[in-house]
PDB file of N, CA and C in Angstrom:
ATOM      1  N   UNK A   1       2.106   8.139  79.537  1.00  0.00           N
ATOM      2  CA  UNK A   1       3.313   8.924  79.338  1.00  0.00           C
ATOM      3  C   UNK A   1       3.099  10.401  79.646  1.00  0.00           C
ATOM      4  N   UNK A   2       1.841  10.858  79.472  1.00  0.00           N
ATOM      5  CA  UNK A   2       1.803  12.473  79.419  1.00  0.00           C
ATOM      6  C   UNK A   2       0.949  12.584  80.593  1.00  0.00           C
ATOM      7  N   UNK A   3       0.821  11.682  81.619  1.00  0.00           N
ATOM      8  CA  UNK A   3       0.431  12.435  83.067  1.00  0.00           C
ATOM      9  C   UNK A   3       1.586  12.100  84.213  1.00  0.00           C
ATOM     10  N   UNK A   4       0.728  12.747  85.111  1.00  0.00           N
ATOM     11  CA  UNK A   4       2.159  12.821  86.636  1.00  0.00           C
ATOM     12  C   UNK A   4       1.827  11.628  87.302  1.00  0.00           C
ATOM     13  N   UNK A   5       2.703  10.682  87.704  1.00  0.00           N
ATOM     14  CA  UNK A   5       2.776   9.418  88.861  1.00  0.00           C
ATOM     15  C   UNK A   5       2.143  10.256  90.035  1.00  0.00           C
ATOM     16  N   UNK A   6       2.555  11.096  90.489  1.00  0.00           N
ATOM     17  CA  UNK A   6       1.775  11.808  91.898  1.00  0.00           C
ATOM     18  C   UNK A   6       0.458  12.058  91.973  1.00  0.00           C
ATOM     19  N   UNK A   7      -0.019  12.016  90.488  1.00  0.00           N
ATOM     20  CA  UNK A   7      -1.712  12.412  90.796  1.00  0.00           C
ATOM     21  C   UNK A   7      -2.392  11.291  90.197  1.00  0.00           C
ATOM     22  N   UNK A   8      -1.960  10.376  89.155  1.00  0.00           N
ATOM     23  CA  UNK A   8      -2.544   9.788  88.367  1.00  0.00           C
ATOM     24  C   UNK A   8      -1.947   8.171  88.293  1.00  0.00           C
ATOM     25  N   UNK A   9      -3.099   7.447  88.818  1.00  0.00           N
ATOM     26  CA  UNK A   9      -2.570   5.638  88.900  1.00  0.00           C
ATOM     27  C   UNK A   9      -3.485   5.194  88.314  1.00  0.00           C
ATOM     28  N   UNK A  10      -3.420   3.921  87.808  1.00  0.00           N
ATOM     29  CA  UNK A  10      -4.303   3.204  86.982  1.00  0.00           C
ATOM     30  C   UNK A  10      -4.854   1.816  87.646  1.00  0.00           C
ATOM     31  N   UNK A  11      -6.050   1.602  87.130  1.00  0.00           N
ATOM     32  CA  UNK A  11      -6.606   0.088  87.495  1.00  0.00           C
ATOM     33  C   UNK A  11      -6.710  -0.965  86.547  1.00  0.00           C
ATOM     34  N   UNK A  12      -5.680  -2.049  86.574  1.00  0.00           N
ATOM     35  CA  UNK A  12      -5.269  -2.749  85.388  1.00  0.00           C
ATOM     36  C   UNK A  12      -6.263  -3.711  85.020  1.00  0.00           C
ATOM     37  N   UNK A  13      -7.161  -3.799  84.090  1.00  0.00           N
ATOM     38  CA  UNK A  13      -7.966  -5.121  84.180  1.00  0.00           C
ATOM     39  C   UNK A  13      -6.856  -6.096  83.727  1.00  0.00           C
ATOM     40  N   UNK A  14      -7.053  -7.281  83.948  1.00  0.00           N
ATOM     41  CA  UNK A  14      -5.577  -8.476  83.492  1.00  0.00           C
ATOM     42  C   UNK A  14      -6.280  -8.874  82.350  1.00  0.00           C
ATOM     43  N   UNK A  15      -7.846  -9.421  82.572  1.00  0.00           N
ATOM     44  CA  UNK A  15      -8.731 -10.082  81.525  1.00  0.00           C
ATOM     45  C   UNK A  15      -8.590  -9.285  80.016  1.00  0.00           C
ATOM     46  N   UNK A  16      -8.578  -7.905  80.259  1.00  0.00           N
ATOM     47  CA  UNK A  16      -8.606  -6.861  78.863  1.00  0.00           C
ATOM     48  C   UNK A  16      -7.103  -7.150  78.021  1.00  0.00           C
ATOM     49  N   UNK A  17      -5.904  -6.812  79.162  1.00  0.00           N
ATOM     50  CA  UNK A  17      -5.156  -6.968  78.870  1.00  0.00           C
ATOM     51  C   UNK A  17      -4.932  -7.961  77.773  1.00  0.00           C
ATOM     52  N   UNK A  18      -5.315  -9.299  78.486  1.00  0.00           N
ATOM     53  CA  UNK A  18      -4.898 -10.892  77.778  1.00  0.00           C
ATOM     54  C   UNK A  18      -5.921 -11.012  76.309  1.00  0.00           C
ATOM     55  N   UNK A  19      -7.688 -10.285  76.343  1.00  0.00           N
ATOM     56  CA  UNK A  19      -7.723 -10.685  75.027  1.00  0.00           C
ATOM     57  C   UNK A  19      -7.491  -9.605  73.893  1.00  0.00           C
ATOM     58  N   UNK A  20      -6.780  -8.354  74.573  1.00  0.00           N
ATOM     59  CA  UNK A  20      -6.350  -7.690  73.809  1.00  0.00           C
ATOM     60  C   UNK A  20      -5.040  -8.017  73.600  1.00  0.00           C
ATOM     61  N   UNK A  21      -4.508  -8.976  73.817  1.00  0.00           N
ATOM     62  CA  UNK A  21      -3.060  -9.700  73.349  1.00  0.00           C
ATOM     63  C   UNK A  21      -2.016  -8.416  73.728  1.00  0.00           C
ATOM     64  N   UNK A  22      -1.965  -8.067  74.883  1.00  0.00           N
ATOM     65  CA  UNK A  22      -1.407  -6.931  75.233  1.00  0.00           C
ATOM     66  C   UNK A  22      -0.444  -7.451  76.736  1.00  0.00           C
ATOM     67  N   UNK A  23       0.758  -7.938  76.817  1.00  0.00           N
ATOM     68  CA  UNK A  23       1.712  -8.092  78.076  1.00  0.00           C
ATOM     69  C   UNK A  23       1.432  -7.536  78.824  1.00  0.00           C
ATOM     70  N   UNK A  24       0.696  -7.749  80.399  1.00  0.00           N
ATOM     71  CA  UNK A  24       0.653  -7.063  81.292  1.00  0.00           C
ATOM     72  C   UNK A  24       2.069  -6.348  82.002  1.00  0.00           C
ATOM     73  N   UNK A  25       2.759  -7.673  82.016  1.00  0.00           N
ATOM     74  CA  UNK A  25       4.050  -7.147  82.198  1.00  0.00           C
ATOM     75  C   UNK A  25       4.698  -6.332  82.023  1.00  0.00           C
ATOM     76  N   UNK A  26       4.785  -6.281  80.607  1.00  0.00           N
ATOM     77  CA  UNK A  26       5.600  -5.341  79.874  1.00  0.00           C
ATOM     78  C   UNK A  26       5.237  -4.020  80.523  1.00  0.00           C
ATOM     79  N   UNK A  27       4.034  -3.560  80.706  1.00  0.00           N
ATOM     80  CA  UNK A  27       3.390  -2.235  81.287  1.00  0.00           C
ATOM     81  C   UNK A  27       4.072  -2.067  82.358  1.00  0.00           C
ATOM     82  N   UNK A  28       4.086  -3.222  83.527  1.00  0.00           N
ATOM     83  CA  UNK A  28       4.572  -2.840  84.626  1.00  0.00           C
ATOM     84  C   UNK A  28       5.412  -2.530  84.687  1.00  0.00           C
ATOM     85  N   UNK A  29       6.125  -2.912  83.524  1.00  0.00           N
ATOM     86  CA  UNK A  29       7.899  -2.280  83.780  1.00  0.00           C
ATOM     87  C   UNK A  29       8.267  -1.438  83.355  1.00  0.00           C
ATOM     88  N   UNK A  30       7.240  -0.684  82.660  1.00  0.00           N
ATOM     89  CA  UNK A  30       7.681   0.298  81.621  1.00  0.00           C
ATOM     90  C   UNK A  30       6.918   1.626  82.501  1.00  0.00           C
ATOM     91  N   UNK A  31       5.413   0.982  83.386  1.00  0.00           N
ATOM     92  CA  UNK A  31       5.292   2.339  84.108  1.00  0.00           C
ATOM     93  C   UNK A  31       5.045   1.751  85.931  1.00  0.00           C
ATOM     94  N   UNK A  32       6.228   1.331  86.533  1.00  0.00           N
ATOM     95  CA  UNK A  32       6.235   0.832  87.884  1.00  0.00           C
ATOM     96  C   UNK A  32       5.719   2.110  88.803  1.00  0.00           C
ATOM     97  N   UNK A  33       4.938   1.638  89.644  1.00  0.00           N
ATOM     98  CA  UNK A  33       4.708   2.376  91.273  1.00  0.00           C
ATOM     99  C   UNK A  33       2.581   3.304  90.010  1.00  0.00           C
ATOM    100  N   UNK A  34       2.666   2.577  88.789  1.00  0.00           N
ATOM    101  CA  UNK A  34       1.371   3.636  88.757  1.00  0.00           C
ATOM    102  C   UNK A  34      -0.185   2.886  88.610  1.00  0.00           C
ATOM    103  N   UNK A  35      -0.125   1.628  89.050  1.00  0.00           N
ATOM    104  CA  UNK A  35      -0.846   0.624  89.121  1.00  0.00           C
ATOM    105  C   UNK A  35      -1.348   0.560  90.500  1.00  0.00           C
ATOM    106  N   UNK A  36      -2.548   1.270  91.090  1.00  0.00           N
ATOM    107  CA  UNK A  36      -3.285   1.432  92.102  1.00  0.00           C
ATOM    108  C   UNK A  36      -4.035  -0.315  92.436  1.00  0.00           C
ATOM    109  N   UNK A  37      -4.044  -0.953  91.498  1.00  0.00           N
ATOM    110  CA  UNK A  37      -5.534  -2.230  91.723  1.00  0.00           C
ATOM    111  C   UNK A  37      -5.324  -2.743  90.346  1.00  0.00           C
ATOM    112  N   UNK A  38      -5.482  -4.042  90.880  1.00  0.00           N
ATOM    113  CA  UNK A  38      -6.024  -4.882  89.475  1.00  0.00           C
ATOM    114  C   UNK A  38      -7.397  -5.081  89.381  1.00  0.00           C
ATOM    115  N   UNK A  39      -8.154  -5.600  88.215  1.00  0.00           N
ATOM    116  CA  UNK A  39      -9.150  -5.920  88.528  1.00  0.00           C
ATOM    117  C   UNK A  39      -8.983  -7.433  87.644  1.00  0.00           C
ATOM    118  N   UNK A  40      -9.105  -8.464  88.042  1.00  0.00           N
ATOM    119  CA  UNK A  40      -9.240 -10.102  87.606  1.00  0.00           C
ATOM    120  C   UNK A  40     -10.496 -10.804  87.251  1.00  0.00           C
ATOM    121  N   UNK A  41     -10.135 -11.231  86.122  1.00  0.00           N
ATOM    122  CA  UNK A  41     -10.897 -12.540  86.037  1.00  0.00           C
ATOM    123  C   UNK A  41     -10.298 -13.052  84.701  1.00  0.00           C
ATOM    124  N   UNK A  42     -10.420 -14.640  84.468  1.00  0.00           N
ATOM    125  CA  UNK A  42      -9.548 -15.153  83.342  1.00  0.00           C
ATOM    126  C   UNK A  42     -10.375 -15.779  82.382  1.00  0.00           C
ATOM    127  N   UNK A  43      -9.379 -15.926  81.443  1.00  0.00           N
ATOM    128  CA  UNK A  43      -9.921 -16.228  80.355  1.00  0.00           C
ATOM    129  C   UNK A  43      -9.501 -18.128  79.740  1.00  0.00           C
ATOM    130  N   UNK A  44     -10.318 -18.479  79.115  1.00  0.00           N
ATOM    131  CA  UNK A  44      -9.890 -19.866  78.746  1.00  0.00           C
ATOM    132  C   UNK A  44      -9.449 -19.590  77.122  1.00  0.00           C
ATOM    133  N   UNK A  45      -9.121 -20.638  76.580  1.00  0.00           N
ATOM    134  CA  UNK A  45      -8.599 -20.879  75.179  1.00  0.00           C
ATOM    135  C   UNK A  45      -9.135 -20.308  74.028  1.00  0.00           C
ATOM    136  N   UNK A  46     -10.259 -19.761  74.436  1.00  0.00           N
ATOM    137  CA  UNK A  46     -10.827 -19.063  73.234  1.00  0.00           C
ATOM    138  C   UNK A  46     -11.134 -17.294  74.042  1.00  0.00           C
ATOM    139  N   UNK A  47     -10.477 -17.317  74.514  1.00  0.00           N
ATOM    140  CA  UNK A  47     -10.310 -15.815  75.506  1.00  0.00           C
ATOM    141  C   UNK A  47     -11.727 -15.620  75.767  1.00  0.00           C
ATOM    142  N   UNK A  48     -12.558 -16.414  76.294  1.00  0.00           N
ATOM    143  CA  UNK A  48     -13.727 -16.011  76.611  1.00  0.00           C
ATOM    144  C   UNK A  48     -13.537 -16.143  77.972  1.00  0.00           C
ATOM    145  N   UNK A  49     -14.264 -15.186  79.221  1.00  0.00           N
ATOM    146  CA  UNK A  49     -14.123 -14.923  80.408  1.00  0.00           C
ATOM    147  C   UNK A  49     -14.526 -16.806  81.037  1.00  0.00           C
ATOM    148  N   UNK A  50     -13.633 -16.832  82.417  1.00  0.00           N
ATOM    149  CA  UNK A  50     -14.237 -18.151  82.823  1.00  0.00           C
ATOM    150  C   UNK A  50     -13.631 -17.742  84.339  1.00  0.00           C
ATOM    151  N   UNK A  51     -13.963 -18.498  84.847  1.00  0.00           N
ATOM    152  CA  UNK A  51     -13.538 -18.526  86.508  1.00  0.00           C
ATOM    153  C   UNK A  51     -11.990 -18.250  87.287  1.00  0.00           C
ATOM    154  N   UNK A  52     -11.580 -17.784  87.747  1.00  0.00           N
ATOM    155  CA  UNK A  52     -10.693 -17.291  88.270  1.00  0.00           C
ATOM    156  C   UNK A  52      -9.243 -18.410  88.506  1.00  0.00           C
ATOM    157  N   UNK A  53      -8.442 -19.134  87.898  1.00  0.00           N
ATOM    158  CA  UNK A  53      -7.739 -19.985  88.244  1.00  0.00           C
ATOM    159  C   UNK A  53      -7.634 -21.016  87.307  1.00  0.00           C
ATOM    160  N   UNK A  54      -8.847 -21.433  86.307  1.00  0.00           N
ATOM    161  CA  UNK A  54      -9.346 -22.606  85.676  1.00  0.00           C
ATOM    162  C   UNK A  54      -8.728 -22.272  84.375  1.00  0.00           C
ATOM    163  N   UNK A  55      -8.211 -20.911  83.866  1.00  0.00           N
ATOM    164  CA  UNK A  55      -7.958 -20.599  82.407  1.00  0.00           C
ATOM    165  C   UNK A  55      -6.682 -20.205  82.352  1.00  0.00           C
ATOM    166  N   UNK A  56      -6.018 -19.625  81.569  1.00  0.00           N
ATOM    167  CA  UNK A  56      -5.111 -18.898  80.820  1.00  0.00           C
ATOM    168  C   UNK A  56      -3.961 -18.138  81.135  1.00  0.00           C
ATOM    169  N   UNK A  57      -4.822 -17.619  82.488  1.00  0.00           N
ATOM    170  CA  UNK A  57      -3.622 -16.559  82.201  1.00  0.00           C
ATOM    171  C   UNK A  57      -2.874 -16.486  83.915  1.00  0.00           C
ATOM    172  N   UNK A  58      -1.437 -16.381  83.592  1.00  0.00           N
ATOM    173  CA  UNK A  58      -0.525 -16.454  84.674  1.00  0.00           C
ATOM    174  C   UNK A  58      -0.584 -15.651  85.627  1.00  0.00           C
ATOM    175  N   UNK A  59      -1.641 -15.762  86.721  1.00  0.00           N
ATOM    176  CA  UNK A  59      -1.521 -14.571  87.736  1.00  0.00           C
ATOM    177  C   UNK A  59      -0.561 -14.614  88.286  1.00  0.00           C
ATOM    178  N   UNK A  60      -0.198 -15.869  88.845  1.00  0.00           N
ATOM    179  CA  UNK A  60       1.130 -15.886  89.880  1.00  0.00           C
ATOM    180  C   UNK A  60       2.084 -15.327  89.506  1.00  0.00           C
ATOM    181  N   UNK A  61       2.338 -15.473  87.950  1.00  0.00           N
ATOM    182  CA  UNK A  61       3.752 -14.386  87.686  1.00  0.00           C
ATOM    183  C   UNK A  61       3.555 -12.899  87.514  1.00  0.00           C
ATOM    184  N   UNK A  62       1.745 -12.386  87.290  1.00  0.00           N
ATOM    185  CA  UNK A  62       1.875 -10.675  87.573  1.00  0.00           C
ATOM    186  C   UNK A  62       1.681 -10.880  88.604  1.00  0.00           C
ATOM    187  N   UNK A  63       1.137 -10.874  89.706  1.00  0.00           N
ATOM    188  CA  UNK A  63       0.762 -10.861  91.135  1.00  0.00           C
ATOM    189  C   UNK A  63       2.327 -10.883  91.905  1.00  0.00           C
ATOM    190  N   UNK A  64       3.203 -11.670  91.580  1.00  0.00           N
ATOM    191  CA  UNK A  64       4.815 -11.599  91.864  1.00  0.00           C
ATOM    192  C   UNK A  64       5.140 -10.254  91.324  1.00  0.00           C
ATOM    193  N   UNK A  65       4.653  -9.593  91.179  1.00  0.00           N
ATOM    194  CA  UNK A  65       5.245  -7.657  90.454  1.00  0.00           C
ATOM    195  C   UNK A  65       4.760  -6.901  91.178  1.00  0.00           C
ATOM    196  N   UNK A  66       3.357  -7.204  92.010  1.00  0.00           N
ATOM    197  CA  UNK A  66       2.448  -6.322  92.550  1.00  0.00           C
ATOM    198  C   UNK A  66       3.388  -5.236  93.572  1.00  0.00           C
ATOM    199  N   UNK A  67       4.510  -5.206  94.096  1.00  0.00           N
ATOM    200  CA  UNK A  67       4.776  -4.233  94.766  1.00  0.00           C
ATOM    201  C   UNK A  67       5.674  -3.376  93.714  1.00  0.00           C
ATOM    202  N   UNK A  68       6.294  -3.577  92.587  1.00  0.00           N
ATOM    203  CA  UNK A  68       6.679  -3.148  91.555  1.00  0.00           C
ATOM    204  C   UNK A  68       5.968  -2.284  90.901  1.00  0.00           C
ATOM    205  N   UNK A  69       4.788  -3.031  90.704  1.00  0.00           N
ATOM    206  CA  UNK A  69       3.394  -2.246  90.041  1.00  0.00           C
ATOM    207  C   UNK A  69       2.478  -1.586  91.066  1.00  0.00           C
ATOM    208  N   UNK A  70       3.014  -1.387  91.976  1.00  0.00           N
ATOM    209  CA  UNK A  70       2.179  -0.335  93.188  1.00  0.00           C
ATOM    210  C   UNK A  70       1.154  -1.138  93.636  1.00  0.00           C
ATOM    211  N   UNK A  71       0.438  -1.922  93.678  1.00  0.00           N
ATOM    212  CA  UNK A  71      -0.980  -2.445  93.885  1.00  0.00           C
ATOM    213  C   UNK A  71      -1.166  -2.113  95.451  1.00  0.00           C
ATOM    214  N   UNK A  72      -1.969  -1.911  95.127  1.00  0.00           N
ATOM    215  CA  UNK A  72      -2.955  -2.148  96.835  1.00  0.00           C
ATOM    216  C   UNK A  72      -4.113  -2.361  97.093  1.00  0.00           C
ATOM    217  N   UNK A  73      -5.058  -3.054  95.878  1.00  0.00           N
ATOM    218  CA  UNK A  73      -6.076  -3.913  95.910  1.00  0.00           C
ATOM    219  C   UNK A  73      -6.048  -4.403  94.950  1.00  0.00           C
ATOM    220  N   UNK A  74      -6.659  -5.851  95.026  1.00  0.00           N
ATOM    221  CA  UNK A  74      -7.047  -6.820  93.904  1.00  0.00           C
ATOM    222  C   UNK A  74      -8.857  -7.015  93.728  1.00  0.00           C
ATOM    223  N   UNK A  75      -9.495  -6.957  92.987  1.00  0.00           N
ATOM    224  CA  UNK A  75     -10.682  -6.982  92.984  1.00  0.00           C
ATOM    225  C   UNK A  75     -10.784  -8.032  91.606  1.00  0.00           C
ATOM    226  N   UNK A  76     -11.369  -9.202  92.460  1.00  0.00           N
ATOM    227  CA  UNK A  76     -11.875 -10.597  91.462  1.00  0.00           C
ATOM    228  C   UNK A  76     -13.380 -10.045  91.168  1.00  0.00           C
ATOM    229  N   UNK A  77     -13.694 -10.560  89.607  1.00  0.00           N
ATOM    230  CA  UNK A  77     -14.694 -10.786  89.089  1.00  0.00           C
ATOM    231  C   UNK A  77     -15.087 -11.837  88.480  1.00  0.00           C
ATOM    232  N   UNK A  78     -16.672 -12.848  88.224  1.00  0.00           N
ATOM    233  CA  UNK A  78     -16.456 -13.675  87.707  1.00  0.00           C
ATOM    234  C   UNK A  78     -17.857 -13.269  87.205  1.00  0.00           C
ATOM    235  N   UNK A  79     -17.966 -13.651  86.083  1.00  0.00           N
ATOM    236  CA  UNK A  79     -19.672 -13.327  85.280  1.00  0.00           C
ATOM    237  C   UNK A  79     -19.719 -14.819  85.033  1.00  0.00           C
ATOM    238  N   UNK A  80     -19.015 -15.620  85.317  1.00  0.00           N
ATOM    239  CA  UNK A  80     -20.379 -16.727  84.855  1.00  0.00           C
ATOM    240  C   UNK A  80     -21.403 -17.033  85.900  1.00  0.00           C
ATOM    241  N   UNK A  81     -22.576 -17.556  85.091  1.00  0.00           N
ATOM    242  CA  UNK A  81     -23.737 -17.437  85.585  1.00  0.00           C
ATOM    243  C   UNK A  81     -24.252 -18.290  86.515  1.00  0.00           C
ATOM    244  N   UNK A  82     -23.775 -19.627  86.077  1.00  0.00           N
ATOM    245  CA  UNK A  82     -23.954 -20.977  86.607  1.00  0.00           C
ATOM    246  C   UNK A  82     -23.390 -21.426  87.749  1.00  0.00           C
ATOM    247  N   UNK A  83     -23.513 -21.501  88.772  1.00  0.00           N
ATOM    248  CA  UNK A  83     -23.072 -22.186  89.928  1.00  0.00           C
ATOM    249  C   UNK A  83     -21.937 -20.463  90.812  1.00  0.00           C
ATOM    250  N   UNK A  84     -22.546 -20.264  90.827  1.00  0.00           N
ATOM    251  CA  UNK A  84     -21.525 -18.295  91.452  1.00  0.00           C
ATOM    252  C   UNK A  84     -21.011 -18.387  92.993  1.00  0.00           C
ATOM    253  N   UNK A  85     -21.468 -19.162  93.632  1.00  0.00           N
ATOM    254  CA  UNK A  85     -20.811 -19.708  94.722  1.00  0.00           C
ATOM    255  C   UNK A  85     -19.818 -20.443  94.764  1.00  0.00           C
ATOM    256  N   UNK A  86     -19.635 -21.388  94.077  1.00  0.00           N
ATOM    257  CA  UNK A  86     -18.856 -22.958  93.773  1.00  0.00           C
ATOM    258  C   UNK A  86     -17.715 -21.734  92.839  1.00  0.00           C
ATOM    259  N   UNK A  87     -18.217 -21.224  91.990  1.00  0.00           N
ATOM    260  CA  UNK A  87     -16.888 -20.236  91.270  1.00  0.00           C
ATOM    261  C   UNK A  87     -16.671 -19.118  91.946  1.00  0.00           C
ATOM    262  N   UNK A  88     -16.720 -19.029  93.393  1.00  0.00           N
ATOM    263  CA  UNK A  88     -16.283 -18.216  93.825  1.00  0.00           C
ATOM    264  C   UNK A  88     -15.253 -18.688  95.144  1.00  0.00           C
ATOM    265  N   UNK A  89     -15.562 -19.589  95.579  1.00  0.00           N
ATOM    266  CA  UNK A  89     -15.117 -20.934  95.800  1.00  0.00           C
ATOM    267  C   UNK A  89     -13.651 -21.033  95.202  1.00  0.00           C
ATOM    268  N   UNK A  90     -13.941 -21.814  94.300  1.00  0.00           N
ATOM    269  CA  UNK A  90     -12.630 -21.930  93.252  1.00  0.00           C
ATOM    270  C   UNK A  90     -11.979 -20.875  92.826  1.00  0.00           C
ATOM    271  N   UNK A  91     -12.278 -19.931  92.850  1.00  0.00           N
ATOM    272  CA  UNK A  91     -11.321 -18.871  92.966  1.00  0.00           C
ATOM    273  C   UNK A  91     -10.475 -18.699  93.914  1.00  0.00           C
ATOM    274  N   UNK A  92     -11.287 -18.309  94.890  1.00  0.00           N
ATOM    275  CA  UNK A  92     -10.589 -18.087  96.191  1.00  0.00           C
ATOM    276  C   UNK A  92      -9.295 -18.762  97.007  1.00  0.00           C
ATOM    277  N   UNK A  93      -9.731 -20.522  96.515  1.00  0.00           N
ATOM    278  CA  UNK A  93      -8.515 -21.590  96.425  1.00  0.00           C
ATOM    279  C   UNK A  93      -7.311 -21.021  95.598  1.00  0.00           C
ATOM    280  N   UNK A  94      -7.575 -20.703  94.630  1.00  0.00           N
ATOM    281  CA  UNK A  94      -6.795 -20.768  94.027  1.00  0.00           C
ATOM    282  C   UNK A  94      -5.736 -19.619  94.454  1.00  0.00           C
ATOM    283  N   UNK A  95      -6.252 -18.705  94.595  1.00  0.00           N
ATOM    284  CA  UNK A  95      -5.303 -17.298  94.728  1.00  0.00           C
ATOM    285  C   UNK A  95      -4.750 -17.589  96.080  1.00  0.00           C
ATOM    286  N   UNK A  96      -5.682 -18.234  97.004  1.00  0.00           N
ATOM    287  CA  UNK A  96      -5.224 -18.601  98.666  1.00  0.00           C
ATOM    288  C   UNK A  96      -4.070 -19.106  98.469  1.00  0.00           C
ATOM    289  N   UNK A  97      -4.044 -20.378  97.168  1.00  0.00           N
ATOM    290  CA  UNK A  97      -2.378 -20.979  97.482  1.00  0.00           C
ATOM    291  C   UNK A  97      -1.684 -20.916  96.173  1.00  0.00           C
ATOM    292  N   UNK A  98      -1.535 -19.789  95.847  1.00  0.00           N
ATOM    293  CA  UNK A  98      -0.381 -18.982  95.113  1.00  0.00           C
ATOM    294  C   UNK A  98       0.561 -18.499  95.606  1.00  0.00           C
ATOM    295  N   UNK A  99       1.514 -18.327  95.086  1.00  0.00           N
ATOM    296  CA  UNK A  99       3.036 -17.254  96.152  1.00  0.00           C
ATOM    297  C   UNK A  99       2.880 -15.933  95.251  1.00  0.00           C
ATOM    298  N   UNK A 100       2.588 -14.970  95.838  1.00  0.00           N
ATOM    299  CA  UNK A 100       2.835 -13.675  95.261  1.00  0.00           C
ATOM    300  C   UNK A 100       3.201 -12.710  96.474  1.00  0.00           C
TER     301      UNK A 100
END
């Protein structure tokens, strides 16, 4: 609220957002065009981080805002440890055949 859209955009993590039980949405609409980048990765049922597509949380319906919310990069992350190819993999599917 107390900086300028002309100098100052933000990089939304979605993951923070969701286990801070915080509407991504709601943000976007309340501060449109100041959302430079997301940064992704999701969470499963116990909001613990998991692979990009496999958990929780509705990208396709923020990713449908992204010109609303200014974006002009998406940057996926995935920390699990086990198999980082194969979950990177499955990510990539997943966002490939989304509509946003």
């Amino acid at each position: 609220d107390n900086t300028d859209p002309e100098f100052v955009s933000f990089q939304a993590d979605l993951y923070w957002f969701k286990k801070a039980g915080v509407d991504p949405l709601s943000y976007i609409d309340r501060y449109p065009g100041r959302f430079c980048s997301y940064h992704i990765k999701d969470a499963n049922q116990k909001l613990e981080q998991t692979t990009i597509g496999t958990g929780i949380i509705d990208f396709q319906k923020i990713l449908s805002k992204n010109k609303l919310a200014g974006i002009e990069y998406v940057f996926v992350e995935d920390e699990q440890e086990l198999n980082p190819l194969e979950n990177a993999s499955v990510g990539f599917k997943y966002l490939k055949n989304i509509t946003f």
